[in-house]
N, C-alpha and C. Protein backbone atom coordinates (compact mmCIF):
# COMPACT_ATOMS: atom_id res chain seq x y z
N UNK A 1 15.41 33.45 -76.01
CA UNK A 1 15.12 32.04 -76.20
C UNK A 1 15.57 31.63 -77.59
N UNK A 2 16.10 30.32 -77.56
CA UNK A 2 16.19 29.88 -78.97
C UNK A 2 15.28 29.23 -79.42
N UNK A 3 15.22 28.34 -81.10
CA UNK A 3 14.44 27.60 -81.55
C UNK A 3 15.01 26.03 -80.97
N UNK A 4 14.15 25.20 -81.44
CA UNK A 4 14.02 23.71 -80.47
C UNK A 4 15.44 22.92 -81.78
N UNK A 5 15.85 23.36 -82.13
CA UNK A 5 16.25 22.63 -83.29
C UNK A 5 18.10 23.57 -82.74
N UNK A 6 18.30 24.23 -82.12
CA UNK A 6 19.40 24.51 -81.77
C UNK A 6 20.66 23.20 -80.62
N UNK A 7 21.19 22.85 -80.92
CA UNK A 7 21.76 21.98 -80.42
C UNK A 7 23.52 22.19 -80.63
N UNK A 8 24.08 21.75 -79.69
CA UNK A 8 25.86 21.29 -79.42
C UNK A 8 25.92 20.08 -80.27
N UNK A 9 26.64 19.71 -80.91
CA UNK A 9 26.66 18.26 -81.98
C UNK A 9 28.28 18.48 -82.39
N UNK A 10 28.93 17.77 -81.24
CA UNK A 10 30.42 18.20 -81.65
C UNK A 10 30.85 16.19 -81.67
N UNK A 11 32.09 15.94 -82.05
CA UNK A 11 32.07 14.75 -82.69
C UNK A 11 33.84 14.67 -82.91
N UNK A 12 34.55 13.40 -82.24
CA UNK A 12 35.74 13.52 -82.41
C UNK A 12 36.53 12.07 -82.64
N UNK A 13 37.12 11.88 -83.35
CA UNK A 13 37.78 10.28 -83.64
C UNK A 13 38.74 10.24 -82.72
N UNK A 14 38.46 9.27 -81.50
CA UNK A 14 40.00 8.58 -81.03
C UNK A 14 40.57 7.51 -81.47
N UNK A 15 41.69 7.19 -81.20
CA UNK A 15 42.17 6.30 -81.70
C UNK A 15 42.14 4.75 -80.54
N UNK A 16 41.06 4.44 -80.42
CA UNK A 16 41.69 3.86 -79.04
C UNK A 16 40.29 2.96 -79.21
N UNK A 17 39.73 1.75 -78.19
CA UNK A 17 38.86 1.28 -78.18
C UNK A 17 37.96 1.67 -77.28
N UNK A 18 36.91 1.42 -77.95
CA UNK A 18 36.05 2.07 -76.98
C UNK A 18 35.40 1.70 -75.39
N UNK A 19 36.14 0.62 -75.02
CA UNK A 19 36.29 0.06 -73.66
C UNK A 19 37.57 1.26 -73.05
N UNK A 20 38.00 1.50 -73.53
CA UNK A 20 39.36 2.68 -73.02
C UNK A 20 38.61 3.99 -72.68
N UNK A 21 37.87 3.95 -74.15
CA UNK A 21 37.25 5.50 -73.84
C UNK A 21 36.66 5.50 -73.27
N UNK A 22 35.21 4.16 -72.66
CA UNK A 22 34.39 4.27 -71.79
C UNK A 22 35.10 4.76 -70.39
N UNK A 23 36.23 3.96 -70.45
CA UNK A 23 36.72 4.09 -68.18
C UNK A 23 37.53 5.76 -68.70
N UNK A 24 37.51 6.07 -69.82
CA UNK A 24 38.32 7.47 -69.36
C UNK A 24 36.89 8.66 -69.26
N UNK A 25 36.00 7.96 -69.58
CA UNK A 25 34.66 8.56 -69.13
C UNK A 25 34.14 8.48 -67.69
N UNK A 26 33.74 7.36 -67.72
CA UNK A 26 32.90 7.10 -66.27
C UNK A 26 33.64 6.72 -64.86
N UNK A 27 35.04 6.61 -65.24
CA UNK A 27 35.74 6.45 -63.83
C UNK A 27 36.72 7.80 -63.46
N UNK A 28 36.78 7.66 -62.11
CA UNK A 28 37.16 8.79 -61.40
C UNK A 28 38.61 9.07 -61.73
N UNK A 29 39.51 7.69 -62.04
CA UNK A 29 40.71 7.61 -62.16
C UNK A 29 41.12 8.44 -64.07
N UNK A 30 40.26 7.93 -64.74
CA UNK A 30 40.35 7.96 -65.74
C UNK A 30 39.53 9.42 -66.18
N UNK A 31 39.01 10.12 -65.24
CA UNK A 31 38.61 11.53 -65.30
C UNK A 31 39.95 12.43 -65.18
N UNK A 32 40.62 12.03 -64.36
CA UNK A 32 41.60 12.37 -63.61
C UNK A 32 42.61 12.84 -64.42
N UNK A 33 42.81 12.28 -65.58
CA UNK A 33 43.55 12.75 -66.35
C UNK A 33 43.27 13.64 -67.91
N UNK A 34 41.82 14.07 -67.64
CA UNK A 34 41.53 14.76 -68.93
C UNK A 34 40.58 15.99 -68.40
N UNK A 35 39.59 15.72 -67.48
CA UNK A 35 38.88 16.68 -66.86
C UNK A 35 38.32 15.99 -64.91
N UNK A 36 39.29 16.53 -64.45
CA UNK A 36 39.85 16.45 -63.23
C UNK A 36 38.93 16.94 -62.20
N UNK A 37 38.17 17.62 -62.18
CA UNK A 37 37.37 19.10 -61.52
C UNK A 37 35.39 18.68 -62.23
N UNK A 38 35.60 17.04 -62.48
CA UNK A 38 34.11 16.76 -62.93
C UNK A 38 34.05 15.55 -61.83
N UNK A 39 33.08 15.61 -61.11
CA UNK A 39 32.99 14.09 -60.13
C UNK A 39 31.41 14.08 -60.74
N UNK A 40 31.09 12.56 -61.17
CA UNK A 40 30.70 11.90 -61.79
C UNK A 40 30.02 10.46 -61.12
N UNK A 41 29.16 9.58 -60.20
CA UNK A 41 28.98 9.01 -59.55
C UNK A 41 27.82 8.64 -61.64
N UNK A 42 29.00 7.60 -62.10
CA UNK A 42 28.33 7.40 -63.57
C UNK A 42 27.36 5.56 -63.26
N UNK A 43 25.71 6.15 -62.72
CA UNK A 43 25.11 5.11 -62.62
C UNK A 43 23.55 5.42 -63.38
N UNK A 44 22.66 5.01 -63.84
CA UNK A 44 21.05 5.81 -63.81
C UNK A 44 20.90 5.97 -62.09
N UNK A 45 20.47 7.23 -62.14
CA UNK A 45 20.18 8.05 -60.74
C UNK A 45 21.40 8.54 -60.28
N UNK A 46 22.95 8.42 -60.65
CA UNK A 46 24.04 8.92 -60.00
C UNK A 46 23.84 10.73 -60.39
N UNK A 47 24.29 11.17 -59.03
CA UNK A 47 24.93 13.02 -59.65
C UNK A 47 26.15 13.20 -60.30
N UNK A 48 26.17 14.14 -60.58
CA UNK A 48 27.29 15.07 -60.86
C UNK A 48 27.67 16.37 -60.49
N UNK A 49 28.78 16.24 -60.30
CA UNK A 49 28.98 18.40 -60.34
C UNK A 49 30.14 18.56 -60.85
N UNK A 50 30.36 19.61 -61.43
CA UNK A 50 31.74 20.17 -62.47
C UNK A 50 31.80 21.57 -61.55
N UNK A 51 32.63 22.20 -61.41
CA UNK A 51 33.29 23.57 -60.61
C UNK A 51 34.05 24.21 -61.28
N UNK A 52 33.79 25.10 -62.09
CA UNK A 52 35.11 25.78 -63.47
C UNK A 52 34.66 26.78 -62.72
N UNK A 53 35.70 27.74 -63.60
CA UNK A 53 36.04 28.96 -63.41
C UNK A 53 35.09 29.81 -65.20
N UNK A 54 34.53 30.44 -64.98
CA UNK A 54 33.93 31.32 -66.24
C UNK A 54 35.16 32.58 -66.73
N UNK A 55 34.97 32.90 -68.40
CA UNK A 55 35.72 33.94 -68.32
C UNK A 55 36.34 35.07 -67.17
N UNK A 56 35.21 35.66 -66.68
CA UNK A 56 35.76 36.68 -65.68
C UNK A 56 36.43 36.08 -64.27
N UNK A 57 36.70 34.99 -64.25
CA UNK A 57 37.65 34.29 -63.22
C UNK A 57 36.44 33.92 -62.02
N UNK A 58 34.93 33.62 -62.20
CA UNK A 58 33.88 33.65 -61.09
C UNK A 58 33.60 32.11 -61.14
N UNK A 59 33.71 31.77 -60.17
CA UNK A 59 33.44 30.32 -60.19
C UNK A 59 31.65 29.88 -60.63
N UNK A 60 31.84 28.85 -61.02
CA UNK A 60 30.19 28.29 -61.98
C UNK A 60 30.37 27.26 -61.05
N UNK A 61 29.03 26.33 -60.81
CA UNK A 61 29.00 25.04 -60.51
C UNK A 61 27.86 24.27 -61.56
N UNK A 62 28.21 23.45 -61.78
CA UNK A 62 27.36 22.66 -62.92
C UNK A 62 26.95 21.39 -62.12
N UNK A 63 25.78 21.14 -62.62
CA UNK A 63 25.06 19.93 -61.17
C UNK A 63 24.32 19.60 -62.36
N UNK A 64 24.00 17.65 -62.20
CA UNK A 64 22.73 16.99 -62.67
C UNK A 64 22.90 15.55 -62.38
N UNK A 65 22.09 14.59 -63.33
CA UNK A 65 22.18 13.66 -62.66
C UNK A 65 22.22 12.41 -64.05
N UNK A 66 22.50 11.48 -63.82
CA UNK A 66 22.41 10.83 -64.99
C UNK A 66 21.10 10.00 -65.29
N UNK A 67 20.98 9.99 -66.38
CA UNK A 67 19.16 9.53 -66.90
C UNK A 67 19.32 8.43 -67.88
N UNK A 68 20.84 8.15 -68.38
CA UNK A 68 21.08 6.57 -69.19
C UNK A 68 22.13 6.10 -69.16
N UNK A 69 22.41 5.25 -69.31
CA UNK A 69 23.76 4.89 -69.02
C UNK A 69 23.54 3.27 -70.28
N UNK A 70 24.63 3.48 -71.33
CA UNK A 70 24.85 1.75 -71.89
C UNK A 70 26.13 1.75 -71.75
N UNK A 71 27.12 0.83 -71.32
CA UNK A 71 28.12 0.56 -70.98
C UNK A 71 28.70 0.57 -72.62
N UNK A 72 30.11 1.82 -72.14
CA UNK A 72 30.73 1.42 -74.00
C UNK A 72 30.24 1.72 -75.42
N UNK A 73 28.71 2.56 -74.48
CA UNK A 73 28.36 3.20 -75.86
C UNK A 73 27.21 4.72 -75.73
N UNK A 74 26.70 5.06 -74.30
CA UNK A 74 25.97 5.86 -74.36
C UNK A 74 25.71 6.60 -72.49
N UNK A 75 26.15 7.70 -72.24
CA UNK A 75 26.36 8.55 -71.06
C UNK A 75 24.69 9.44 -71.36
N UNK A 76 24.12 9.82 -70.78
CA UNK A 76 22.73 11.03 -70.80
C UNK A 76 23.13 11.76 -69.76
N UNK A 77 22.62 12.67 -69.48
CA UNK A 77 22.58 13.62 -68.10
C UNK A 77 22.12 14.64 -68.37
N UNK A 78 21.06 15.15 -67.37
CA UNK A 78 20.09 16.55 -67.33
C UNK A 78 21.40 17.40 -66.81
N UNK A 79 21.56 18.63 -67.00
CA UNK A 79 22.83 19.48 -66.89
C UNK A 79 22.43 20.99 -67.13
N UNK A 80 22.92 21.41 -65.74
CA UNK A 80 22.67 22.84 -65.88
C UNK A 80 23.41 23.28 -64.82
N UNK A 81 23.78 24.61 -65.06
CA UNK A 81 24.62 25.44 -64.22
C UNK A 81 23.41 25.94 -63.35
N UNK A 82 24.09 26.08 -62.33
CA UNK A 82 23.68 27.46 -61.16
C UNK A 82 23.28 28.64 -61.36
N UNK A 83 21.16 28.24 -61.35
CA UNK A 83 20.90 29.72 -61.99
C UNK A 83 20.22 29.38 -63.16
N UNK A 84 20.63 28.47 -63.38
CA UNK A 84 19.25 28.30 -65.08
C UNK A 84 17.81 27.80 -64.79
N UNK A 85 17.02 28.14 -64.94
CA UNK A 85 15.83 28.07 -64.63
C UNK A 85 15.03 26.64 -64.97
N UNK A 86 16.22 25.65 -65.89
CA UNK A 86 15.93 24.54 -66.52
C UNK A 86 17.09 24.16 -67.16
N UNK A 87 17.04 22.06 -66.72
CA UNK A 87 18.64 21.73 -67.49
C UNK A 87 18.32 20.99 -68.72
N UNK A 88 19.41 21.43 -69.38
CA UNK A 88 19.62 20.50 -70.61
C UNK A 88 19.82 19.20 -70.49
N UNK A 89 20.55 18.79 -71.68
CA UNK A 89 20.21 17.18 -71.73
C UNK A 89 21.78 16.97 -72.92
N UNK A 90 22.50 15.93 -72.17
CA UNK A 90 24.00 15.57 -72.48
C UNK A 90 23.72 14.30 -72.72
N UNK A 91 24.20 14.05 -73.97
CA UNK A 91 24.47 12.48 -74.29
C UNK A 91 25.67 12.56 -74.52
N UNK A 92 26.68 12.02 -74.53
CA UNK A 92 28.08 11.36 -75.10
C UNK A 92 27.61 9.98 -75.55
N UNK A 93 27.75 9.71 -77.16
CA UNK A 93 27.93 8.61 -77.59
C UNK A 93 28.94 8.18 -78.38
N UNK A 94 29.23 6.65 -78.12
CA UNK A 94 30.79 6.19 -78.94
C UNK A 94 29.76 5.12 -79.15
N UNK A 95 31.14 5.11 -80.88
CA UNK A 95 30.77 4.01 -81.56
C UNK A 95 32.48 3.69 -82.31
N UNK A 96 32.41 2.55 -81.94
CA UNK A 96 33.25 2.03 -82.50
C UNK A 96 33.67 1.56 -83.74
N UNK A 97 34.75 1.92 -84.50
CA UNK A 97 34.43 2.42 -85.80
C UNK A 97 36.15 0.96 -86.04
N UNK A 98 36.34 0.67 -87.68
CA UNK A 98 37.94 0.01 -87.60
C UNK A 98 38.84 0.94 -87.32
N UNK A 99 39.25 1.82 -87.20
CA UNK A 99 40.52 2.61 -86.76
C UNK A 99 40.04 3.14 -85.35
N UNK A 100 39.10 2.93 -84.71
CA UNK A 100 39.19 3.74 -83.02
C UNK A 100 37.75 4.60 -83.17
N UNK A 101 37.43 4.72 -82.13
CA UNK A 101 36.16 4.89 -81.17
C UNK A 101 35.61 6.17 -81.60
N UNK A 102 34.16 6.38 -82.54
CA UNK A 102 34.09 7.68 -82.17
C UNK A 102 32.74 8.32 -81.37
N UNK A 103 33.63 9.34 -80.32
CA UNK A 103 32.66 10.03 -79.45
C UNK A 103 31.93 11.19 -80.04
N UNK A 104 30.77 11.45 -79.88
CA UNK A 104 29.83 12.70 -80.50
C UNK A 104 29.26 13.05 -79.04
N UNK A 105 29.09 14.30 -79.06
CA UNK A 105 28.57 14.81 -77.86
C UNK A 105 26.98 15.56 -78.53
N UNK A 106 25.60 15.43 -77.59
CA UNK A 106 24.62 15.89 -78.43
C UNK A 106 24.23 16.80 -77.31
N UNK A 107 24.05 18.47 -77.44
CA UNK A 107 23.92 18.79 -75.70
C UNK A 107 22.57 19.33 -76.26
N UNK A 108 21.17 19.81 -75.87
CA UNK A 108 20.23 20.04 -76.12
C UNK A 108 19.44 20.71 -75.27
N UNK A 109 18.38 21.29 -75.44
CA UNK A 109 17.40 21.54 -74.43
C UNK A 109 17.29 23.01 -74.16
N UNK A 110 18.15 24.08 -75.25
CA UNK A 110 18.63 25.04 -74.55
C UNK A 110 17.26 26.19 -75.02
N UNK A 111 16.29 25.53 -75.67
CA UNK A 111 15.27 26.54 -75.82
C UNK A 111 14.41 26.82 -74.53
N UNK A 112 14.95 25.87 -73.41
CA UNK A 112 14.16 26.38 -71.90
C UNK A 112 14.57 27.51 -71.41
N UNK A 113 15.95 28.13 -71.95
CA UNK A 113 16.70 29.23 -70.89
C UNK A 113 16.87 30.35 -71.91
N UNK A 114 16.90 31.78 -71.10
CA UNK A 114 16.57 33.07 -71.83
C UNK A 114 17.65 32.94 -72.52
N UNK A 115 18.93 33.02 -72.35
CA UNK A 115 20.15 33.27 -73.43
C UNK A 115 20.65 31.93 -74.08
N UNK A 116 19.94 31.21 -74.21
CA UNK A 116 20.02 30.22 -74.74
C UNK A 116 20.98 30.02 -76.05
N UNK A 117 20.86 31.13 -76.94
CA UNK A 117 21.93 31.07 -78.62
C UNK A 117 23.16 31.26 -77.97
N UNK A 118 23.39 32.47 -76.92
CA UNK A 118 24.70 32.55 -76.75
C UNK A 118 25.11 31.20 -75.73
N UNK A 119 24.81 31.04 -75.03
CA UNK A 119 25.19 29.57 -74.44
C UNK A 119 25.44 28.16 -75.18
N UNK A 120 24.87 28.13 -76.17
CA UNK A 120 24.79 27.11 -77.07
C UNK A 120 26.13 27.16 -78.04
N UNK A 121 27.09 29.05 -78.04
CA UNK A 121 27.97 29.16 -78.41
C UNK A 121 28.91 28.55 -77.72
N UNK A 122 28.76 29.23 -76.38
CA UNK A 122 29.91 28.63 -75.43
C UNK A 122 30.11 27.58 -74.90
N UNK A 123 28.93 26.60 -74.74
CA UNK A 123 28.90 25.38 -74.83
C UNK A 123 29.72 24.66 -75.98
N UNK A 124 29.48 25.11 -77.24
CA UNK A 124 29.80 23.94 -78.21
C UNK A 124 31.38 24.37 -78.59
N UNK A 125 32.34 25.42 -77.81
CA UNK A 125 33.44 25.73 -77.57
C UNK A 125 34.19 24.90 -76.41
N UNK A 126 33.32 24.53 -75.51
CA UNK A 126 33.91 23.88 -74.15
C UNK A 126 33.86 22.25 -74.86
N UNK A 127 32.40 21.96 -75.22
CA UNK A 127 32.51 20.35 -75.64
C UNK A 127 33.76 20.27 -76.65
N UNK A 128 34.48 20.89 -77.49
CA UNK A 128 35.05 20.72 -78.22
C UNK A 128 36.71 20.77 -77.02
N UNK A 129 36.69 21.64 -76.37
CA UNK A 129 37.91 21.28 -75.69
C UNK A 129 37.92 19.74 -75.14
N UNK A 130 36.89 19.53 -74.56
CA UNK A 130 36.88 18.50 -73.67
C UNK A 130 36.93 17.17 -74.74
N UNK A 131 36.80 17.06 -75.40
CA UNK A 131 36.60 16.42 -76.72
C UNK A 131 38.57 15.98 -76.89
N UNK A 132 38.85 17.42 -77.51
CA UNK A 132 40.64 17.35 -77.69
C UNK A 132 40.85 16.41 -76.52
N UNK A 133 40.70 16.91 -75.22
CA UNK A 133 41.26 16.60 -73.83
C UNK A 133 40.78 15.41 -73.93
N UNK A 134 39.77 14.65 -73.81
CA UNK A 134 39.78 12.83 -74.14
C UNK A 134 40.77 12.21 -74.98
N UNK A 135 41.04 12.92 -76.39
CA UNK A 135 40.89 12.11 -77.70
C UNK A 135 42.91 12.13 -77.13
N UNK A 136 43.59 13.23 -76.42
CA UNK A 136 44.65 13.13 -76.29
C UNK A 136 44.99 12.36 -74.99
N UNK A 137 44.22 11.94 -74.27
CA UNK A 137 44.28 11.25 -72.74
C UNK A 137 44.03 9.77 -73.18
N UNK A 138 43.16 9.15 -73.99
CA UNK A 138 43.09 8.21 -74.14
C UNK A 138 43.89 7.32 -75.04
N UNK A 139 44.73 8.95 -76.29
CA UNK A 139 45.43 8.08 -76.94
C UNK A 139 46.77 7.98 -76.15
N UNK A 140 47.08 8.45 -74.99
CA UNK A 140 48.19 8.61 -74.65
C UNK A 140 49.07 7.49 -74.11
């Protein structure tokens, strides 16, 4: 188990407005081109599921549901893989800044699950890809 104060807090400048970044968030089309393999029904009460592949090539499924939603500035979602005994908690927030939009990702909650430090590693390795993968889809 970890301590309550362990958290993902990754954070990336696009260049773009943050009406851009919102639909390359919450729409299917605009998933489509940065993380493809996430379906997203982005409403309060909508699901989700993500389907990756883990190091050893074994497929994961990631399931939750969304718990906030502000248009253009704030995504929530309880989030947990297949198998955790309890989900975390995903915010994506943008703020729009004069040079372009910035997204921070806050992932939390991980003192509910036994390996919690090492997950919190590999987590804040994936938010950071997915992060690149927006910041280059939206400026594109």
């Amino acid at each position: 188990m970890v301590g309550e104060k362990a958290m993902v807090d990754e954070s990336v400048l696009v260049s773009a407005p943050a009406a851009i970044v919102w639909q390359a968030l919450v729409t299917t089309r605009g998933r489509a081109g940065w993380w493809p393999y996430l379906e997203l029904d982005a409403r309060p009460g909508g699901r989700f599921e993500e389907r990756w592949r883990d190091a050893s090539g074994a497929e994961t499924v990631t399931r939750g549901e969304v718990v906030g939603l502000e248009p253009e500035q704030r995504l929530a979602l309880e989030w947990a893989d297949e198998g955790w005994p309890a989900a975390t908690r995903v915010e994506l927030r943008l703020r729009e800044t004069g040079v372009g939009t910035v997204v921070r990702v806050l992932h939390s909650g991980w003192e509910a699950l036994p390996d919690g430090t090492g997950l919190v590693e590999a987590h804040r390795q994936g938010w950071r890809q997915h992060l690149c993968d927006l910041r280059a889809y939206a400026e594109g």
